[in-house]
PDB file of N, CA and C in Angstrom:
ATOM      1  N   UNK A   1      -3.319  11.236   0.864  1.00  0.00           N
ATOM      2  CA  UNK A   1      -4.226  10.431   1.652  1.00  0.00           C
ATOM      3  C   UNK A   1      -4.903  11.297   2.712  1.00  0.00           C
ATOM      4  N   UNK A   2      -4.226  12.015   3.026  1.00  0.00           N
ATOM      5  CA  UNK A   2      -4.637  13.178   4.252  1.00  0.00           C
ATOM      6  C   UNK A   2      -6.001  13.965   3.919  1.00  0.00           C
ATOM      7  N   UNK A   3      -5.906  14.294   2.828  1.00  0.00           N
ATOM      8  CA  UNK A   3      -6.947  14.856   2.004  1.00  0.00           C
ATOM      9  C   UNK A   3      -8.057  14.201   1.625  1.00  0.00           C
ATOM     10  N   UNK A   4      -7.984  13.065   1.280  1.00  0.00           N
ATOM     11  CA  UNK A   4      -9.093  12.106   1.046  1.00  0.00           C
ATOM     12  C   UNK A   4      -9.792  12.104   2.431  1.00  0.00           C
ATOM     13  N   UNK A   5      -9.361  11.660   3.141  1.00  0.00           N
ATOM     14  CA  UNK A   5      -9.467  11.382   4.979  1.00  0.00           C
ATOM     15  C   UNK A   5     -10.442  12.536   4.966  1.00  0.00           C
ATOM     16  N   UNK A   6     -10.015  13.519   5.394  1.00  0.00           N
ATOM     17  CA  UNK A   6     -10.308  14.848   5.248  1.00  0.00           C
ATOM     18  C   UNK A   6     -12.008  15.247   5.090  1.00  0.00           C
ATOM     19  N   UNK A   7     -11.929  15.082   3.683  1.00  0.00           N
ATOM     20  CA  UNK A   7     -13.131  15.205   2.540  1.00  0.00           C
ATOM     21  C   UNK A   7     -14.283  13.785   3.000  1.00  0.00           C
ATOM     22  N   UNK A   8     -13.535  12.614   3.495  1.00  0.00           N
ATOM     23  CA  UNK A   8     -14.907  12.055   3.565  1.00  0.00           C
ATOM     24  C   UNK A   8     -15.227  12.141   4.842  1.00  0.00           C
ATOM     25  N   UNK A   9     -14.376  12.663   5.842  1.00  0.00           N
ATOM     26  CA  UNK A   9     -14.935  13.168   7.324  1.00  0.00           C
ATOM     27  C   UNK A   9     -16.244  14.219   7.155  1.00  0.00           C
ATOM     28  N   UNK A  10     -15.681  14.915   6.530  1.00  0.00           N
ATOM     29  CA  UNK A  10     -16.560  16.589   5.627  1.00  0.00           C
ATOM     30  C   UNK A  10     -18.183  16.102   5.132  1.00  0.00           C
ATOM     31  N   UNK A  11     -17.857  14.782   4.531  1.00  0.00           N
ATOM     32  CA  UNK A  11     -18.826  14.408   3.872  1.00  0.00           C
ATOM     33  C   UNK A  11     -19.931  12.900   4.855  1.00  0.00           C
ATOM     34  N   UNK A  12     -19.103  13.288   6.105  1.00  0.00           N
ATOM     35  CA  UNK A  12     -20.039  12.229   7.316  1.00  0.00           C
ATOM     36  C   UNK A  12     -19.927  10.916   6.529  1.00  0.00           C
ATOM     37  N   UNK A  13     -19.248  10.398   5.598  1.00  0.00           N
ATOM     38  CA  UNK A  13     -18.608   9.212   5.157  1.00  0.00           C
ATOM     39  C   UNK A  13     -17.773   8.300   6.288  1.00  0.00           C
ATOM     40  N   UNK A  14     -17.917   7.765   6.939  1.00  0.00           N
ATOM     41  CA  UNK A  14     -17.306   6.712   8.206  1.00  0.00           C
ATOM     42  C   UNK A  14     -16.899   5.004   7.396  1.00  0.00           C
ATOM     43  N   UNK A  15     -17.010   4.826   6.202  1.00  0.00           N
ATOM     44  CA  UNK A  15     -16.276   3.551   5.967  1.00  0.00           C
ATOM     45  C   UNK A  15     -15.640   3.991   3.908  1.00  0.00           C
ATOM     46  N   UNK A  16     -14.366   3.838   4.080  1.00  0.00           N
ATOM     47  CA  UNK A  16     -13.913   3.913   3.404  1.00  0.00           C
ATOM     48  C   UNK A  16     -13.173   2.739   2.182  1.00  0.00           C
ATOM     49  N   UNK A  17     -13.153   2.622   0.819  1.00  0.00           N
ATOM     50  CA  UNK A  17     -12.182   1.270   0.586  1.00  0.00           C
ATOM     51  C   UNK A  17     -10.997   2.195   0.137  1.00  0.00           C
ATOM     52  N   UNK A  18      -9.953   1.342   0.299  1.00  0.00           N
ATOM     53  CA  UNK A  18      -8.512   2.026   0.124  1.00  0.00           C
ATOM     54  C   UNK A  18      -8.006   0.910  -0.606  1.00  0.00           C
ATOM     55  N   UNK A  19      -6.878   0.964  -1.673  1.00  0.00           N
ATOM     56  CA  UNK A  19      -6.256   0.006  -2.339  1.00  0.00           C
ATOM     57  C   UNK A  19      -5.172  -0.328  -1.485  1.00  0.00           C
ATOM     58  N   UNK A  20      -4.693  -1.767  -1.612  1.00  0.00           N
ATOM     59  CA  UNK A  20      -3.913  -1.783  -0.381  1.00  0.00           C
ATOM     60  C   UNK A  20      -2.689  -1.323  -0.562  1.00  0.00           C
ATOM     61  N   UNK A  21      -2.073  -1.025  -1.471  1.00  0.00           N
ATOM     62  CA  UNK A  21      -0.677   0.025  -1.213  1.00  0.00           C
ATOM     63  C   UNK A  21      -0.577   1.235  -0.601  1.00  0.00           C
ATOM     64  N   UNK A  22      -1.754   1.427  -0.681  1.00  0.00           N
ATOM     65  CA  UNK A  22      -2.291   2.580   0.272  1.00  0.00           C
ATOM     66  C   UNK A  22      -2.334   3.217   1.760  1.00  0.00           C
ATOM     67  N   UNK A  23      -1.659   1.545   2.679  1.00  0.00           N
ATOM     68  CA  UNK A  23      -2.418   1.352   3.793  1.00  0.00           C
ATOM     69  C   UNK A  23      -0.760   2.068   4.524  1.00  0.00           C
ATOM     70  N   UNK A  24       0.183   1.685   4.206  1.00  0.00           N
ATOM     71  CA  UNK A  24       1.164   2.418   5.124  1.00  0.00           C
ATOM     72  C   UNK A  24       1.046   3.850   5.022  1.00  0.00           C
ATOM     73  N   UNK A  25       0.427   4.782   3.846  1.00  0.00           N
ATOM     74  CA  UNK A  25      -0.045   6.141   3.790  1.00  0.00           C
ATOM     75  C   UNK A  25      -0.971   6.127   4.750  1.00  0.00           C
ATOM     76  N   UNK A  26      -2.321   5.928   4.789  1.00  0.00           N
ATOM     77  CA  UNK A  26      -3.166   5.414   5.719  1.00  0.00           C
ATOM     78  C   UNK A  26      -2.730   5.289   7.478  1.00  0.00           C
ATOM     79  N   UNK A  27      -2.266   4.114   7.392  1.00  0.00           N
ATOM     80  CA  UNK A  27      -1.295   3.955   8.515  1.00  0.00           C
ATOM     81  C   UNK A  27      -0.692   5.474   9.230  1.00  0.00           C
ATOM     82  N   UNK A  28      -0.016   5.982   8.944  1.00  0.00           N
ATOM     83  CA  UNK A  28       0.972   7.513   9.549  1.00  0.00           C
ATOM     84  C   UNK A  28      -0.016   8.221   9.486  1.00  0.00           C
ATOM     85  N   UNK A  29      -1.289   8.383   9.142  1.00  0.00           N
ATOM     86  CA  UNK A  29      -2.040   9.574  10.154  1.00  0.00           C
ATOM     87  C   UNK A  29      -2.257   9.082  10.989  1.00  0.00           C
ATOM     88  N   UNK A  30      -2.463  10.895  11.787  1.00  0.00           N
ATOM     89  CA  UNK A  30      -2.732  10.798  12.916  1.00  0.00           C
ATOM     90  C   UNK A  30      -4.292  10.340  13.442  1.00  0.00           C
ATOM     91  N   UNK A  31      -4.223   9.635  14.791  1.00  0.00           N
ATOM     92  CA  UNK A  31      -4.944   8.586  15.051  1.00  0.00           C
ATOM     93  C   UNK A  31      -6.510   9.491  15.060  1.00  0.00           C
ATOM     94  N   UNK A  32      -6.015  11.127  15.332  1.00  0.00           N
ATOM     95  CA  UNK A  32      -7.791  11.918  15.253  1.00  0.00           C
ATOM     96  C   UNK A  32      -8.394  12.137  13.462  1.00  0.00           C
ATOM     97  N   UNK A  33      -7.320  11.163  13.033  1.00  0.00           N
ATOM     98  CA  UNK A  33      -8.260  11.709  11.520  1.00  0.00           C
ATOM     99  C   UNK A  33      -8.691  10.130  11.754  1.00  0.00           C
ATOM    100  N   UNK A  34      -8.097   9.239  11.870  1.00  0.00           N
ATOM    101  CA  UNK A  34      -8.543   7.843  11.519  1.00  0.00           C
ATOM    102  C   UNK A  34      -9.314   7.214  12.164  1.00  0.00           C
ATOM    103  N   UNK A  35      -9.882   8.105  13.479  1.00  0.00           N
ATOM    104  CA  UNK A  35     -10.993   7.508  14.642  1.00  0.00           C
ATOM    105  C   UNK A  35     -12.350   8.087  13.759  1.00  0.00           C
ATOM    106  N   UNK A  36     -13.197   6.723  14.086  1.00  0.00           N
ATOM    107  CA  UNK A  36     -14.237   6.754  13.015  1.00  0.00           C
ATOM    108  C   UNK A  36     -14.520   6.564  12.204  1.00  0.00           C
ATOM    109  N   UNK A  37     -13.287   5.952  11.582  1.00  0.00           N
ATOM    110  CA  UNK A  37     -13.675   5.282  10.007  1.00  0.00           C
ATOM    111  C   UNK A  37     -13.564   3.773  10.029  1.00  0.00           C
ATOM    112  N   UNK A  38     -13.954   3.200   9.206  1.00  0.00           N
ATOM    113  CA  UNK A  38     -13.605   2.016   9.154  1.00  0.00           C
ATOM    114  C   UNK A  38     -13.029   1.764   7.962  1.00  0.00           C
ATOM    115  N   UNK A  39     -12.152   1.264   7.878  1.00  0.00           N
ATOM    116  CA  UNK A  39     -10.987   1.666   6.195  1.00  0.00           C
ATOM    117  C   UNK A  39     -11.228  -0.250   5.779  1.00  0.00           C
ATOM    118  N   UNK A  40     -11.704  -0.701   4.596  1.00  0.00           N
ATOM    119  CA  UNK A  40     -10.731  -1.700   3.693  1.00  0.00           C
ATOM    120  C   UNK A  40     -10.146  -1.425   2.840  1.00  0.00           C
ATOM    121  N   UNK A  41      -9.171  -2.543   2.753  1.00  0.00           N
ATOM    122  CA  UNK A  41      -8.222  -2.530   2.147  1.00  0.00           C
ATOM    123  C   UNK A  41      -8.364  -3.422   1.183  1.00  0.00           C
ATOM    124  N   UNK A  42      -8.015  -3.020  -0.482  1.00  0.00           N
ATOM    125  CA  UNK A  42      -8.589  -4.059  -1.492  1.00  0.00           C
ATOM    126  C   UNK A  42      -7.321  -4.038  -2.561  1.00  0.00           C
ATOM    127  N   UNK A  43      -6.966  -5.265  -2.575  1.00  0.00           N
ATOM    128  CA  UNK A  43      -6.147  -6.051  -3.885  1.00  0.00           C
ATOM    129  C   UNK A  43      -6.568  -5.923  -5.079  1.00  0.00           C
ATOM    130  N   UNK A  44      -8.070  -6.439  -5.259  1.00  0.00           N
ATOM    131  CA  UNK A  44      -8.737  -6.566  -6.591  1.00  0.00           C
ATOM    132  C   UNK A  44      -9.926  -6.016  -6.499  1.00  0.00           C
ATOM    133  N   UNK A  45     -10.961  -6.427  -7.104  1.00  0.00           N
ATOM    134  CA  UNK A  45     -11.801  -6.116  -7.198  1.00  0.00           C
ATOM    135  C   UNK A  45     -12.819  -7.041  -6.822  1.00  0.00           C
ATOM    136  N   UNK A  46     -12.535  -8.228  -6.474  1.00  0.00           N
ATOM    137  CA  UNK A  46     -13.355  -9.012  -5.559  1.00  0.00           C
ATOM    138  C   UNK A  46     -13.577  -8.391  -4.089  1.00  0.00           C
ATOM    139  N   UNK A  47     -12.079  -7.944  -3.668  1.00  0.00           N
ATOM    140  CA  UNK A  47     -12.233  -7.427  -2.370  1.00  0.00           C
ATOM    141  C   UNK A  47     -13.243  -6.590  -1.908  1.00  0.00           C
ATOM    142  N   UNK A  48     -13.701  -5.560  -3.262  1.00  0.00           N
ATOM    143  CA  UNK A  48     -14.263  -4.394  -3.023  1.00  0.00           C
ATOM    144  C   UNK A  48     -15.630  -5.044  -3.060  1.00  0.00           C
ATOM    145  N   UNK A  49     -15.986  -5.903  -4.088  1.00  0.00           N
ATOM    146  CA  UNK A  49     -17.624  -6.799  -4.101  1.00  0.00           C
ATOM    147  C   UNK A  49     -17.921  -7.215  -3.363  1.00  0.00           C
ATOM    148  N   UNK A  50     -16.848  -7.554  -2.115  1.00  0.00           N
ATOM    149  CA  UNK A  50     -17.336  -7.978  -1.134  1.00  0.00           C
ATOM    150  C   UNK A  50     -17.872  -7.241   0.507  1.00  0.00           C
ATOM    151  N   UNK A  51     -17.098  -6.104   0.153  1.00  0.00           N
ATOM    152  CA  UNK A  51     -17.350  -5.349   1.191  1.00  0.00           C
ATOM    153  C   UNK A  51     -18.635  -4.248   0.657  1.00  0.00           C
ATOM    154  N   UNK A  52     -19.020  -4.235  -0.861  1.00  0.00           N
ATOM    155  CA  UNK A  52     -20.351  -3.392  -1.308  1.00  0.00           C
ATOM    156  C   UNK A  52     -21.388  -4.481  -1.194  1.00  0.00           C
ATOM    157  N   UNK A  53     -21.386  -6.058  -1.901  1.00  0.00           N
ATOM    158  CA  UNK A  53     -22.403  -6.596  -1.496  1.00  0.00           C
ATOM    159  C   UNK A  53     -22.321  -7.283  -0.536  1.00  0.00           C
TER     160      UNK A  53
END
């Protein structure tokens, strides 16, 4: 997850979707990788349709 973080900082990317098992990985970084993004978190794939349209 650190790496992903990482790469879309790199890439001036500021909103991310994350699957939600994802989110306690997510969660334990540290708070200077995670300032600036805005992360969802998606179950299905409705979740994600909703945050693209």
């Amino acid at each position: 997850m650190r790496e992903k973080v990482i790469a879309a900082r790199r890439q001036k990317i500021h909103e991310l979707i994350l699957p939600e098992p994802n989110r306690g990985h997510f969660e334990e970084l540290p708070d200077y990788l995670k300032e600036g993004i805005t992360v969802h978190f998606a179950k299905r794939f409705a979740d994600v349709a909703k945050v693209l349209f």
